[in-house]
PDB file of N, CA and C in Angstrom:
ATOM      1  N   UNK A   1     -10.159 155.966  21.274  1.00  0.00           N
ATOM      2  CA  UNK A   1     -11.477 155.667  21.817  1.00  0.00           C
ATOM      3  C   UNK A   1     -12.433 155.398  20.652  1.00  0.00           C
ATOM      4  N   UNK A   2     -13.306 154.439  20.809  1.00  0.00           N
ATOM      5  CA  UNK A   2     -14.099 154.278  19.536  1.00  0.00           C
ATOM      6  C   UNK A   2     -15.451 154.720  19.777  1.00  0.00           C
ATOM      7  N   UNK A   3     -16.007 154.897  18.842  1.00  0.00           N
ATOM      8  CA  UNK A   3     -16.861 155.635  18.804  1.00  0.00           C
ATOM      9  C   UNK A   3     -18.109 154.770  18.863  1.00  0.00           C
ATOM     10  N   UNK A   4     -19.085 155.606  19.972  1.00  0.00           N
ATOM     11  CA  UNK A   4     -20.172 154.652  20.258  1.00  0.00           C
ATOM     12  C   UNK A   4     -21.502 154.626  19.123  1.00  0.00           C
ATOM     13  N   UNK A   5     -22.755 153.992  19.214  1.00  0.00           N
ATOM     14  CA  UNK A   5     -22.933 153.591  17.588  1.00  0.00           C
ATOM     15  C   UNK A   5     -24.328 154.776  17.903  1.00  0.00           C
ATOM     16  N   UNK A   6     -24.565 155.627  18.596  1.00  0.00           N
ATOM     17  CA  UNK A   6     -25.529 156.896  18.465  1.00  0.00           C
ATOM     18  C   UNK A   6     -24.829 158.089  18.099  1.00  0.00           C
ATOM     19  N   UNK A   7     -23.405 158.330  18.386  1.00  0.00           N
ATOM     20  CA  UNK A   7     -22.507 159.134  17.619  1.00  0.00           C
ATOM     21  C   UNK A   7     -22.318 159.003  16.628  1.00  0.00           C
ATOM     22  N   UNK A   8     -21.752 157.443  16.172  1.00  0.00           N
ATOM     23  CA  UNK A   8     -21.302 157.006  15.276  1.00  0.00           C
ATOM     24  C   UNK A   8     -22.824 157.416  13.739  1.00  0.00           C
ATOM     25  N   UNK A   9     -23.395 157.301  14.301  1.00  0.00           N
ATOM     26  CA  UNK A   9     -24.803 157.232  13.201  1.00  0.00           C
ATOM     27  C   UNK A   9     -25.231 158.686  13.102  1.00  0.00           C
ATOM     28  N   UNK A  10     -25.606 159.537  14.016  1.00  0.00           N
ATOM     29  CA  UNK A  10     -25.231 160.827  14.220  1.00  0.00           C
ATOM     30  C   UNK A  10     -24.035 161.519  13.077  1.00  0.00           C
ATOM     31  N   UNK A  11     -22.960 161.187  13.000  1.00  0.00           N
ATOM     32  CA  UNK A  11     -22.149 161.671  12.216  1.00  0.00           C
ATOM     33  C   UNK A  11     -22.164 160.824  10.854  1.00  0.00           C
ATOM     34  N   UNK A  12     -22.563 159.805  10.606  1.00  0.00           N
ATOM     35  CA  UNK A  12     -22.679 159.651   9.271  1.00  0.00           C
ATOM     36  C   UNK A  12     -23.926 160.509   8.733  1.00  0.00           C
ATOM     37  N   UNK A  13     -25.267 160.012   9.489  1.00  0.00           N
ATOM     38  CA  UNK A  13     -26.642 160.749   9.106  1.00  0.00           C
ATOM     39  C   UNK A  13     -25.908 162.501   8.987  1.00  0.00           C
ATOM     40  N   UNK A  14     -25.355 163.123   9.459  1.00  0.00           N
ATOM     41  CA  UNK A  14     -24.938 164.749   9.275  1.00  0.00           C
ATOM     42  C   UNK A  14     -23.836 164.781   7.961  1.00  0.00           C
ATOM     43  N   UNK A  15     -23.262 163.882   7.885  1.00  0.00           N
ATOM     44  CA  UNK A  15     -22.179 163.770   6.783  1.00  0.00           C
ATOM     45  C   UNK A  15     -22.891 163.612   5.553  1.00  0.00           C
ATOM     46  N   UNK A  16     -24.044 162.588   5.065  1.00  0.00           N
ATOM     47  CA  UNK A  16     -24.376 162.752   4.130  1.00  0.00           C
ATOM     48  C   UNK A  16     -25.449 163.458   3.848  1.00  0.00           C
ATOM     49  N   UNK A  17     -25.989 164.581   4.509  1.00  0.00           N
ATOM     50  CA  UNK A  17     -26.909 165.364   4.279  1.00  0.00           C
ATOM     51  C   UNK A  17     -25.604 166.580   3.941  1.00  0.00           C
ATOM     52  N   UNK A  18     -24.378 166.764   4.247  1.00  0.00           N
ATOM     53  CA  UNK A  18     -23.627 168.002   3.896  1.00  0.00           C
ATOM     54  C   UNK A  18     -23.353 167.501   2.566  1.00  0.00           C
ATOM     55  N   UNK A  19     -23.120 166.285   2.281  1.00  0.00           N
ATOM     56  CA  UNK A  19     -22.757 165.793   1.279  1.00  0.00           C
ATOM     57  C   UNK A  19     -23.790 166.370   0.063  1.00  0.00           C
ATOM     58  N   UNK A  20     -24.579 165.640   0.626  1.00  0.00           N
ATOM     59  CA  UNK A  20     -26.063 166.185  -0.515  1.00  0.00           C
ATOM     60  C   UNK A  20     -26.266 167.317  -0.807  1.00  0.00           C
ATOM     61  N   UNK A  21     -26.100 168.772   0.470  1.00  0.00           N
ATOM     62  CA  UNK A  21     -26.132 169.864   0.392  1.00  0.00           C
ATOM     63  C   UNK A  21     -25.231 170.388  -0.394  1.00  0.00           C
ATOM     64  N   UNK A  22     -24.000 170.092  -0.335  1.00  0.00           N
ATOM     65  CA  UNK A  22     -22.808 170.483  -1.430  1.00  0.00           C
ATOM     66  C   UNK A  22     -23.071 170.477  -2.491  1.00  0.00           C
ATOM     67  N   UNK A  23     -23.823 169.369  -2.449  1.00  0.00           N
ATOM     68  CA  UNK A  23     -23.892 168.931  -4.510  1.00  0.00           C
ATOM     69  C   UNK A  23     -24.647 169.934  -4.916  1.00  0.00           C
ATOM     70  N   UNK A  24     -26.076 169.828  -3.838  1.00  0.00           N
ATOM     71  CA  UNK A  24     -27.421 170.858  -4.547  1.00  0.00           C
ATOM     72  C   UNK A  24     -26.744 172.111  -4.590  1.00  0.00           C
ATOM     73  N   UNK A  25     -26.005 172.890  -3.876  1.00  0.00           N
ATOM     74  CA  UNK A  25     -25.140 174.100  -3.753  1.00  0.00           C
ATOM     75  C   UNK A  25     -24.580 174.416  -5.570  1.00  0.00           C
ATOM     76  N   UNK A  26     -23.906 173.957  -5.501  1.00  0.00           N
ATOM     77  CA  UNK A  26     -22.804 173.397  -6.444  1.00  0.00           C
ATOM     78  C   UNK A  26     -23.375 173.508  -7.919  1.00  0.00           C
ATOM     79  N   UNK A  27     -24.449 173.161  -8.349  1.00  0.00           N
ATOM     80  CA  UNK A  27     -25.037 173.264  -9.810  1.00  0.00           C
ATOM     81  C   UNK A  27     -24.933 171.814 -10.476  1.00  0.00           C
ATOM     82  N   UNK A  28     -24.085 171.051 -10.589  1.00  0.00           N
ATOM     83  CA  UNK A  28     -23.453 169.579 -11.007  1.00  0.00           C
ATOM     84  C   UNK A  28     -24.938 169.154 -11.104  1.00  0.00           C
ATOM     85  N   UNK A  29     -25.052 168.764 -12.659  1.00  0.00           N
ATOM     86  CA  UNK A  29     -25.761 167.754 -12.631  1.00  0.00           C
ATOM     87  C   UNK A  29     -25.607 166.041 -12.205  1.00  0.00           C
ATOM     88  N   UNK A  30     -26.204 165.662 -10.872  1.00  0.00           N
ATOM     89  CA  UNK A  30     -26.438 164.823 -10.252  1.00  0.00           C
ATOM     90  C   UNK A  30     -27.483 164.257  -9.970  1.00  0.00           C
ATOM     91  N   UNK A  31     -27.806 162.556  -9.480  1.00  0.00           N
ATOM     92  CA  UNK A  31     -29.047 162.350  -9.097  1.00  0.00           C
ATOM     93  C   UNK A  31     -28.060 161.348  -7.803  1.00  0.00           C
ATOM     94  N   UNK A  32     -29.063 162.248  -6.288  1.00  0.00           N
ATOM     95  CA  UNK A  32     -28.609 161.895  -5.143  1.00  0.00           C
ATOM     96  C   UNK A  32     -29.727 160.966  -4.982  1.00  0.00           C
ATOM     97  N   UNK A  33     -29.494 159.605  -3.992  1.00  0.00           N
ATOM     98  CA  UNK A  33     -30.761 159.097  -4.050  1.00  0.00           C
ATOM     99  C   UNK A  33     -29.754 158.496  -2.228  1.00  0.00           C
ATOM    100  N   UNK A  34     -30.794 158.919  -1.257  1.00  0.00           N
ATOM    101  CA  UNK A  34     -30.155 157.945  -0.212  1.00  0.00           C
ATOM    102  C   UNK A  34     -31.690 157.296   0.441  1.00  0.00           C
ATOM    103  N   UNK A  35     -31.105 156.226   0.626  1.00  0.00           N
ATOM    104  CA  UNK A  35     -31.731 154.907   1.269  1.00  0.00           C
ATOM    105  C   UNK A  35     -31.401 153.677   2.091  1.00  0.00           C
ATOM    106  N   UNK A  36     -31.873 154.088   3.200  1.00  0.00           N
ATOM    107  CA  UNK A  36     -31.267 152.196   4.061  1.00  0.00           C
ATOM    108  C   UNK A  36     -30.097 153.103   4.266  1.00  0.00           C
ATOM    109  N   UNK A  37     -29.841 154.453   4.741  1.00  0.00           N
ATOM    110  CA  UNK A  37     -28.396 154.433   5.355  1.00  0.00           C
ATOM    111  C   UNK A  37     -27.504 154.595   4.029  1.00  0.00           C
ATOM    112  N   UNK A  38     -27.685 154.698   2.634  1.00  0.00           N
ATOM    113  CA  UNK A  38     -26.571 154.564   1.991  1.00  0.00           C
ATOM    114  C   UNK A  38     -27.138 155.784   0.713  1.00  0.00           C
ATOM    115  N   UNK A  39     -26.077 156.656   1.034  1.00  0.00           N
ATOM    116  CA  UNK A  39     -26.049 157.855  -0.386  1.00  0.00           C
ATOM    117  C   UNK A  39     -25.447 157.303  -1.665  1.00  0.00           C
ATOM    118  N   UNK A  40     -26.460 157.406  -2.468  1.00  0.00           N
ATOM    119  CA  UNK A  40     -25.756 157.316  -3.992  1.00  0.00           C
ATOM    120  C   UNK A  40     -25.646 158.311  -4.751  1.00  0.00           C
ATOM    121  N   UNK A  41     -24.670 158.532  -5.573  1.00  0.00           N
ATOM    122  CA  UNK A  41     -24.478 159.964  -6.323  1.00  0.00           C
ATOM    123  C   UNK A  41     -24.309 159.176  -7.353  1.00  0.00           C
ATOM    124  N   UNK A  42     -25.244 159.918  -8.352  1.00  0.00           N
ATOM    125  CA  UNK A  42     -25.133 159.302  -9.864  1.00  0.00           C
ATOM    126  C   UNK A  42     -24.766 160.888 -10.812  1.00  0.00           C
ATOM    127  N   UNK A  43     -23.877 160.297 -11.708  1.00  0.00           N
ATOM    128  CA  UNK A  43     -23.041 161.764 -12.196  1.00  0.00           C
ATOM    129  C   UNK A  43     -23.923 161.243 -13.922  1.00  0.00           C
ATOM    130  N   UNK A  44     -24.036 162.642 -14.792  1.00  0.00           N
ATOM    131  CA  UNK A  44     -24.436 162.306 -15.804  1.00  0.00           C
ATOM    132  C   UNK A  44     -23.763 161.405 -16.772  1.00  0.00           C
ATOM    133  N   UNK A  45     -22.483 160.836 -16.463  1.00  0.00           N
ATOM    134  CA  UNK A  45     -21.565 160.391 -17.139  1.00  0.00           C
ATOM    135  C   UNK A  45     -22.383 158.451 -16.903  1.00  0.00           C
ATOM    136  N   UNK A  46     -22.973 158.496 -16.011  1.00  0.00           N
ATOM    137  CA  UNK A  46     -23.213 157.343 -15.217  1.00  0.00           C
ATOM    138  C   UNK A  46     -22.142 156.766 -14.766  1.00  0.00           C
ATOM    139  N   UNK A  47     -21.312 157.289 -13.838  1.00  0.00           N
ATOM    140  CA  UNK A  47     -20.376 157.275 -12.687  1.00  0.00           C
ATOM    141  C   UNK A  47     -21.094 157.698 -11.415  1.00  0.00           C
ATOM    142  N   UNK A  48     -20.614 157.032 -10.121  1.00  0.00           N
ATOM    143  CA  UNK A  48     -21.451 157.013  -9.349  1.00  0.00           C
ATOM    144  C   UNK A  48     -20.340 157.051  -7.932  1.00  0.00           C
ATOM    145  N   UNK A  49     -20.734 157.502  -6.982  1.00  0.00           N
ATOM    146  CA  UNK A  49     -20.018 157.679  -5.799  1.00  0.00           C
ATOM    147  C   UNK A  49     -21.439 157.029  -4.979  1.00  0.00           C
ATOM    148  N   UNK A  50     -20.987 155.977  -3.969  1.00  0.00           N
ATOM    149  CA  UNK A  50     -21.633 155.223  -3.060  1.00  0.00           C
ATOM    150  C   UNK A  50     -20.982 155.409  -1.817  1.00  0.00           C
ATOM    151  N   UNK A  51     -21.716 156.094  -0.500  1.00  0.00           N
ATOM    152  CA  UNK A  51     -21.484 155.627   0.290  1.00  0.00           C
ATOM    153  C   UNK A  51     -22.198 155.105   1.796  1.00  0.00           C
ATOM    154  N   UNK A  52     -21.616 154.239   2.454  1.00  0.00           N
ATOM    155  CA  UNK A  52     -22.392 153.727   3.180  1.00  0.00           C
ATOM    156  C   UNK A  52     -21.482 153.059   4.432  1.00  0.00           C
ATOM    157  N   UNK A  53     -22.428 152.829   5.432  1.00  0.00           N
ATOM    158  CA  UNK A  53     -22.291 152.977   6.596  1.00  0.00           C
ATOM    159  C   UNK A  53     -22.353 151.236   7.105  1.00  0.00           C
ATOM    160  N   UNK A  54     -20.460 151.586   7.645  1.00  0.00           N
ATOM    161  CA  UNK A  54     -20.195 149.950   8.244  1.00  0.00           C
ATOM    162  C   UNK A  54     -20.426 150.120   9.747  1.00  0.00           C
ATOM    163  N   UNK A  55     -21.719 149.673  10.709  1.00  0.00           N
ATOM    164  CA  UNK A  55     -21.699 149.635  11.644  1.00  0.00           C
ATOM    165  C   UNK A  55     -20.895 149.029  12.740  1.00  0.00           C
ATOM    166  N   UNK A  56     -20.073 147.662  12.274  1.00  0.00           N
ATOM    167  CA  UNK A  56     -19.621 146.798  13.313  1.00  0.00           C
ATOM    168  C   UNK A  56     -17.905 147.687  13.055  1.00  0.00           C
ATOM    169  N   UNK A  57     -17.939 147.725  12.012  1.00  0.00           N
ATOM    170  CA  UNK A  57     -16.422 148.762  12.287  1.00  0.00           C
ATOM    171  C   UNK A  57     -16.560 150.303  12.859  1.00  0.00           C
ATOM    172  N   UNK A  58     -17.733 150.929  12.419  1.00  0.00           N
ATOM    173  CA  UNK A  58     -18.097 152.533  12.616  1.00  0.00           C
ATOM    174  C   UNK A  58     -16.826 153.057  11.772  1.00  0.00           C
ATOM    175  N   UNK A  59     -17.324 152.473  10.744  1.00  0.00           N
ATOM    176  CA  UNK A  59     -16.034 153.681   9.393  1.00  0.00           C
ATOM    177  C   UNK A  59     -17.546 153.659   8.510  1.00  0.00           C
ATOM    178  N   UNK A  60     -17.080 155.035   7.654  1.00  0.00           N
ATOM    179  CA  UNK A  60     -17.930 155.194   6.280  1.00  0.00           C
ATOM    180  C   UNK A  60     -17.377 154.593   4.901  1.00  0.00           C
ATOM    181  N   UNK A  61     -17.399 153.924   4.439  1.00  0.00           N
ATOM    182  CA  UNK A  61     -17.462 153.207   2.940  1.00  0.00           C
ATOM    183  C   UNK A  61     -17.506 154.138   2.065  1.00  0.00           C
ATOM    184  N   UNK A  62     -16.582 154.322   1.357  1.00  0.00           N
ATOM    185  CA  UNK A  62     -17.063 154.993   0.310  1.00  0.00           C
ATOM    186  C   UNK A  62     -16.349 154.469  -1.127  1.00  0.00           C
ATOM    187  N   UNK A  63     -17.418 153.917  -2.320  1.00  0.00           N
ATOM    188  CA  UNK A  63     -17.068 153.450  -3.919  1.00  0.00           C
ATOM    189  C   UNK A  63     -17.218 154.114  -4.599  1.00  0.00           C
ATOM    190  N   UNK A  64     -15.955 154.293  -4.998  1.00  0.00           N
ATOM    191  CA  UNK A  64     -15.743 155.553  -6.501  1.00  0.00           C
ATOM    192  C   UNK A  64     -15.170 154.192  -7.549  1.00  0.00           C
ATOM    193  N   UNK A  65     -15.212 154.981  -8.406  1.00  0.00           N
ATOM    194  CA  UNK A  65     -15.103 154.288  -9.895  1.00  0.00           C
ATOM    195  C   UNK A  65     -13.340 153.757 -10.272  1.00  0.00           C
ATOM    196  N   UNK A  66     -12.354 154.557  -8.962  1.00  0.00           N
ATOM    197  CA  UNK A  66     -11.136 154.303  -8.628  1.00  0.00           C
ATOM    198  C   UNK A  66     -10.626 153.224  -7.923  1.00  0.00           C
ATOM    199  N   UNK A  67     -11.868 153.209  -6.741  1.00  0.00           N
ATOM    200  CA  UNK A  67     -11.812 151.938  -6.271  1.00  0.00           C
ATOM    201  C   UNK A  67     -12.376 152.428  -4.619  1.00  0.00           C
ATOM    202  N   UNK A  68     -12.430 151.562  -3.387  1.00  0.00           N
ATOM    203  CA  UNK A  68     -13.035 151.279  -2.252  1.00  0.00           C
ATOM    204  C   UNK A  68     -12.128 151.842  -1.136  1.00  0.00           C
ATOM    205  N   UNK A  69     -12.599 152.638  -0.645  1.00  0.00           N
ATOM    206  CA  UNK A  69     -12.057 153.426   0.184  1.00  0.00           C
ATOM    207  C   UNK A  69     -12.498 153.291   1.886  1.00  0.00           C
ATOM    208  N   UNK A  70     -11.980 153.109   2.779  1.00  0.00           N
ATOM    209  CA  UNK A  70     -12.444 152.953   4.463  1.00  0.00           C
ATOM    210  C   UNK A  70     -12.291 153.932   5.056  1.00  0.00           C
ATOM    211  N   UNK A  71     -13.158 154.861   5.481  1.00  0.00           N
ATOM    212  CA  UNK A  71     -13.206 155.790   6.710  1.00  0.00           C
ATOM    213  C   UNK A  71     -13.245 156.048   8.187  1.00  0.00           C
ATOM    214  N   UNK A  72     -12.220 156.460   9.073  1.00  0.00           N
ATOM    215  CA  UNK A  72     -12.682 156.435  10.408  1.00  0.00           C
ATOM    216  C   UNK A  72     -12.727 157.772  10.852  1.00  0.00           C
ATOM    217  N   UNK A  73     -13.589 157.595  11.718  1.00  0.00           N
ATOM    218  CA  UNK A  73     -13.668 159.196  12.021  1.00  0.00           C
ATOM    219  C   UNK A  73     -12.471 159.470  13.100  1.00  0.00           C
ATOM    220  N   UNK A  74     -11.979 160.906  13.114  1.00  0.00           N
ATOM    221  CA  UNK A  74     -10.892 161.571  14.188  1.00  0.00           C
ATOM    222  C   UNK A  74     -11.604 162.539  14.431  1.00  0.00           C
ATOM    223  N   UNK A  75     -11.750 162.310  15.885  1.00  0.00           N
ATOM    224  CA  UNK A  75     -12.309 163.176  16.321  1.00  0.00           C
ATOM    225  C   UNK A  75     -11.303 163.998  17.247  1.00  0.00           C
ATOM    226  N   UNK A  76     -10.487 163.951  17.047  1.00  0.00           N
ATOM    227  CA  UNK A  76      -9.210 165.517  17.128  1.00  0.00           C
ATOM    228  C   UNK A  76      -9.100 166.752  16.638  1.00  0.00           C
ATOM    229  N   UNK A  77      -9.574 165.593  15.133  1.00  0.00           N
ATOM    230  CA  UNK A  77      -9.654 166.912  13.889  1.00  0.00           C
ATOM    231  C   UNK A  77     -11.011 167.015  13.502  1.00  0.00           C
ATOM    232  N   UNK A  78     -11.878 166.128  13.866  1.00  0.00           N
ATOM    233  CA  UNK A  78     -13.521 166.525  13.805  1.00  0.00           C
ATOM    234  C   UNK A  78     -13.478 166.261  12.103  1.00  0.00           C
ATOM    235  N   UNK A  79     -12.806 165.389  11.180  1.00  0.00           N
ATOM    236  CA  UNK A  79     -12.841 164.659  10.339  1.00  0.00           C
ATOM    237  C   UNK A  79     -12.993 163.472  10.065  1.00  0.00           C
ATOM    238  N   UNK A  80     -13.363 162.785   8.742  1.00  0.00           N
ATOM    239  CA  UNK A  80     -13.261 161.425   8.122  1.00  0.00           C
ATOM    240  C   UNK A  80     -12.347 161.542   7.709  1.00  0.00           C
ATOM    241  N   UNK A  81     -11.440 160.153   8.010  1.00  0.00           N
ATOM    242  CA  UNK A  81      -9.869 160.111   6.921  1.00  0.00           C
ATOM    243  C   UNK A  81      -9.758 158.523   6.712  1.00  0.00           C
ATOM    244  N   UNK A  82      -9.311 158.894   5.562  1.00  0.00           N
ATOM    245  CA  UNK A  82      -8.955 157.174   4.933  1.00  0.00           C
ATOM    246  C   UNK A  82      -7.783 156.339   5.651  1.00  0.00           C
ATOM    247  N   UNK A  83      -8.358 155.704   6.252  1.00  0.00           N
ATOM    248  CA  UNK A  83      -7.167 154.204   6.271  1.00  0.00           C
ATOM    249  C   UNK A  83      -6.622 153.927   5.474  1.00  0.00           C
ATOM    250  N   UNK A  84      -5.606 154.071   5.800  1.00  0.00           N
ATOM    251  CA  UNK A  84      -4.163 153.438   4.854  1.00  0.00           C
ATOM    252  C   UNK A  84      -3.287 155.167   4.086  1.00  0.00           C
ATOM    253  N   UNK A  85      -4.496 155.783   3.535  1.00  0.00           N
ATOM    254  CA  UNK A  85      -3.632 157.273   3.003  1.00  0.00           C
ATOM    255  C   UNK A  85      -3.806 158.043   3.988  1.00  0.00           C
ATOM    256  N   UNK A  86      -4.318 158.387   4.959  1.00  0.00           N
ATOM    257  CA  UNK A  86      -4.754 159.099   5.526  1.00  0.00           C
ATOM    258  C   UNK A  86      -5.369 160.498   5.338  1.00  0.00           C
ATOM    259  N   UNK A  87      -6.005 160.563   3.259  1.00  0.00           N
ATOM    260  CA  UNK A  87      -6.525 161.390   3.200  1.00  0.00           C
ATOM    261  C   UNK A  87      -7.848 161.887   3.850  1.00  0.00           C
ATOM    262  N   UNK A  88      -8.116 163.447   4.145  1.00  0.00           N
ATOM    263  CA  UNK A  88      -9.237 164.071   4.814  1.00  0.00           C
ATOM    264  C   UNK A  88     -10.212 163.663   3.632  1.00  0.00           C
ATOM    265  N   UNK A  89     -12.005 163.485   3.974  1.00  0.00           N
ATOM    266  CA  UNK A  89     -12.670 163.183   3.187  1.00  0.00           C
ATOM    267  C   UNK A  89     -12.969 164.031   2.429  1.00  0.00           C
ATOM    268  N   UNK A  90     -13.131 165.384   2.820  1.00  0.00           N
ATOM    269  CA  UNK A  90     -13.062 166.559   1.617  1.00  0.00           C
ATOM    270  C   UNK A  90     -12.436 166.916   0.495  1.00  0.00           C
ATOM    271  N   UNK A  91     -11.123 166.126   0.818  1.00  0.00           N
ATOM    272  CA  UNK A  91     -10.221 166.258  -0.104  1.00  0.00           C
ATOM    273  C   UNK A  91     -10.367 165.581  -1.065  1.00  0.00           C
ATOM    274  N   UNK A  92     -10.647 164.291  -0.690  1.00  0.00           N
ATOM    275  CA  UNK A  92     -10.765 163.763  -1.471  1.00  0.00           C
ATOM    276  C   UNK A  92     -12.339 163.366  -2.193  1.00  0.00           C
ATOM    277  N   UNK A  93     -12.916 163.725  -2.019  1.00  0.00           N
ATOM    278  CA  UNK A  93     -14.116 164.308  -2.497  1.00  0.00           C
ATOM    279  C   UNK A  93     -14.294 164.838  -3.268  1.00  0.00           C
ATOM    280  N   UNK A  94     -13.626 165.796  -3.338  1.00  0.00           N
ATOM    281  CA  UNK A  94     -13.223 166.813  -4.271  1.00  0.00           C
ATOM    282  C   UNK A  94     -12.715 166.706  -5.650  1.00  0.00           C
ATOM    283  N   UNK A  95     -11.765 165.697  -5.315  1.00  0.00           N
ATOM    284  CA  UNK A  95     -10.129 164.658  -6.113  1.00  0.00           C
ATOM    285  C   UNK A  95     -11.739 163.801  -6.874  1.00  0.00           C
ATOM    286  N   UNK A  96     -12.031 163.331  -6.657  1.00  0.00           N
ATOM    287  CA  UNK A  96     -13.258 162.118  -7.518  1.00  0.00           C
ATOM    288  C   UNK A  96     -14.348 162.315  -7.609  1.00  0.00           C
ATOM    289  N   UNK A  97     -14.787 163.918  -7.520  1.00  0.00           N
ATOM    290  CA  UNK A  97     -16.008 164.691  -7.784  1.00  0.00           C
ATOM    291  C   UNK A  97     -15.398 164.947  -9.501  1.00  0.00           C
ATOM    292  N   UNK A  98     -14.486 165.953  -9.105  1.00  0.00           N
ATOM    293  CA  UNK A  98     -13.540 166.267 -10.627  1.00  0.00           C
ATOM    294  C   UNK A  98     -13.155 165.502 -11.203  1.00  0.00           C
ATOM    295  N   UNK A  99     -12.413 164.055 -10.891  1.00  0.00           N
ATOM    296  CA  UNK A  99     -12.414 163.332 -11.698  1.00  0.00           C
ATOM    297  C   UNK A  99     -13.315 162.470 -12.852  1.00  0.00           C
ATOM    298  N   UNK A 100     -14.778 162.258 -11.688  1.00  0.00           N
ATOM    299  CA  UNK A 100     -15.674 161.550 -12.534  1.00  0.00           C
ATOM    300  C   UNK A 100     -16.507 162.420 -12.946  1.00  0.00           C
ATOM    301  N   UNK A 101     -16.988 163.371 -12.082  1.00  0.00           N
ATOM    302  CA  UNK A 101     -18.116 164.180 -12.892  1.00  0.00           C
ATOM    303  C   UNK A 101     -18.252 165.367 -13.940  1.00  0.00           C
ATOM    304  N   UNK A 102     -16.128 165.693 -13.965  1.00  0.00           N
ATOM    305  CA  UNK A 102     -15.790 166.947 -14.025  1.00  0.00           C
ATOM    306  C   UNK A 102     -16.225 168.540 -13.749  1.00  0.00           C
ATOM    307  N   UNK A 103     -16.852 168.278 -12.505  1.00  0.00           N
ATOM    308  CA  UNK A 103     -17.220 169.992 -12.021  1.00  0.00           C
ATOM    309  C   UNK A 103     -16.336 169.664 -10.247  1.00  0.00           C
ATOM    310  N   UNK A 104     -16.185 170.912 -10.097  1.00  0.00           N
ATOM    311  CA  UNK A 104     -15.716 170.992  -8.298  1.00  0.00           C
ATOM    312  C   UNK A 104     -17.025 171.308  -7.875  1.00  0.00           C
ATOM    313  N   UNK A 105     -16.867 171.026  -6.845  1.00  0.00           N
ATOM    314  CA  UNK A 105     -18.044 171.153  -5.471  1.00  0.00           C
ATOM    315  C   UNK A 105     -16.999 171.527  -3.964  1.00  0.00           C
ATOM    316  N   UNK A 106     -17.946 172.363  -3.275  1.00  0.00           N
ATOM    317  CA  UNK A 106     -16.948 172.465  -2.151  1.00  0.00           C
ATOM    318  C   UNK A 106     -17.454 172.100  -0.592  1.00  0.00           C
ATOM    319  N   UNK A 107     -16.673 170.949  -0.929  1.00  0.00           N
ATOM    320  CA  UNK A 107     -16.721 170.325   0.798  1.00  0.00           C
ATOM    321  C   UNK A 107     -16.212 170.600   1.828  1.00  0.00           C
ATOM    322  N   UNK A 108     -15.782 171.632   1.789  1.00  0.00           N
ATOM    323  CA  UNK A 108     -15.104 172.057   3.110  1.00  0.00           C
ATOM    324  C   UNK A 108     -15.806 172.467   4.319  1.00  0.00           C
ATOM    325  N   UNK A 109     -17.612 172.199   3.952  1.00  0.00           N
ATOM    326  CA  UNK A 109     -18.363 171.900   4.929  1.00  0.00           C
ATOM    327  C   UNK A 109     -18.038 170.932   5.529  1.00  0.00           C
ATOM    328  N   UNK A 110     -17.312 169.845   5.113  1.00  0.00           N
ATOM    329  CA  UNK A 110     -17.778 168.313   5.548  1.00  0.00           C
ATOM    330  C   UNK A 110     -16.499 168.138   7.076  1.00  0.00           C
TER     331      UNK A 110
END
C-alpha cells in the first residue's frame, strides 16, 4: 500500500527532527541547517549528509559522501529502508555518521 502524501510528509517532517535531535543529543560537532523540506548535516570535516524528500515517489533521499541512497518507508516495521540493500535507516546512519564525521550518534530513535 503506498503511502498517502499527509503521512508521507508527516513521517519525513518527524524523521528529520529525530534526526536533528540525535545529533544535538550526541555532542558531534555539526551544523544542521533544514530548509524547503531538506536537512543538511555539515560535519567539521566539511562532509555533509543531505536529506530530502521525493514526493512523487514518497521515499527519503539521502547523499552521503559514499554515494545516493533511496528510502521507502515499511510500515510493518515502522522503518526507512534502502532500496536495493535493504538496510534499516538507523543503521545506516550510524555506518556514515562514523564514517564521515568519526563520532557515533544513536539513532535508534529513528
Amino acid at each position: 500500500m503506498s503511502l498517502g502524501e499527509a503521512r508521507f510528509h508527516s513521517l519525513v517532517d518527524a524523521l528529520q527532527l529525530a534526526v536533528e535531535d540525535a545529533f544535538d543529543a550526541s555532542g558531534l560537532d555539526v551544523d544542521l541547517e533544514n530548509s524547503g523540506g531538506v536537512l543538511t548535516v555539515r560535519f567539521d570535516n566539511g562532509s555533509q549528509l543531505i536529506f530530502s524528500r521525493q514526493e512523487p515517489l514518497r521515499q527519503l533521499w539521502l547523499a552521503a559522501r559514499s554515494g545516493g541512497f533511496h528510502f521507502d518507508y515499511d510500515e510493518a516495521a515502522g522503518v526507512w529502508v534502502a532500496d536495493g540493500s535493504g538496510e534499516a535507516l538507523p543503521a545506516m546512519l550510524t555506518r556514515l555518521t562514523r564514517e564521515q564525521g568519526g563520532g557515533e550518534v544513536d539513532f535508534a530513535a529513528l
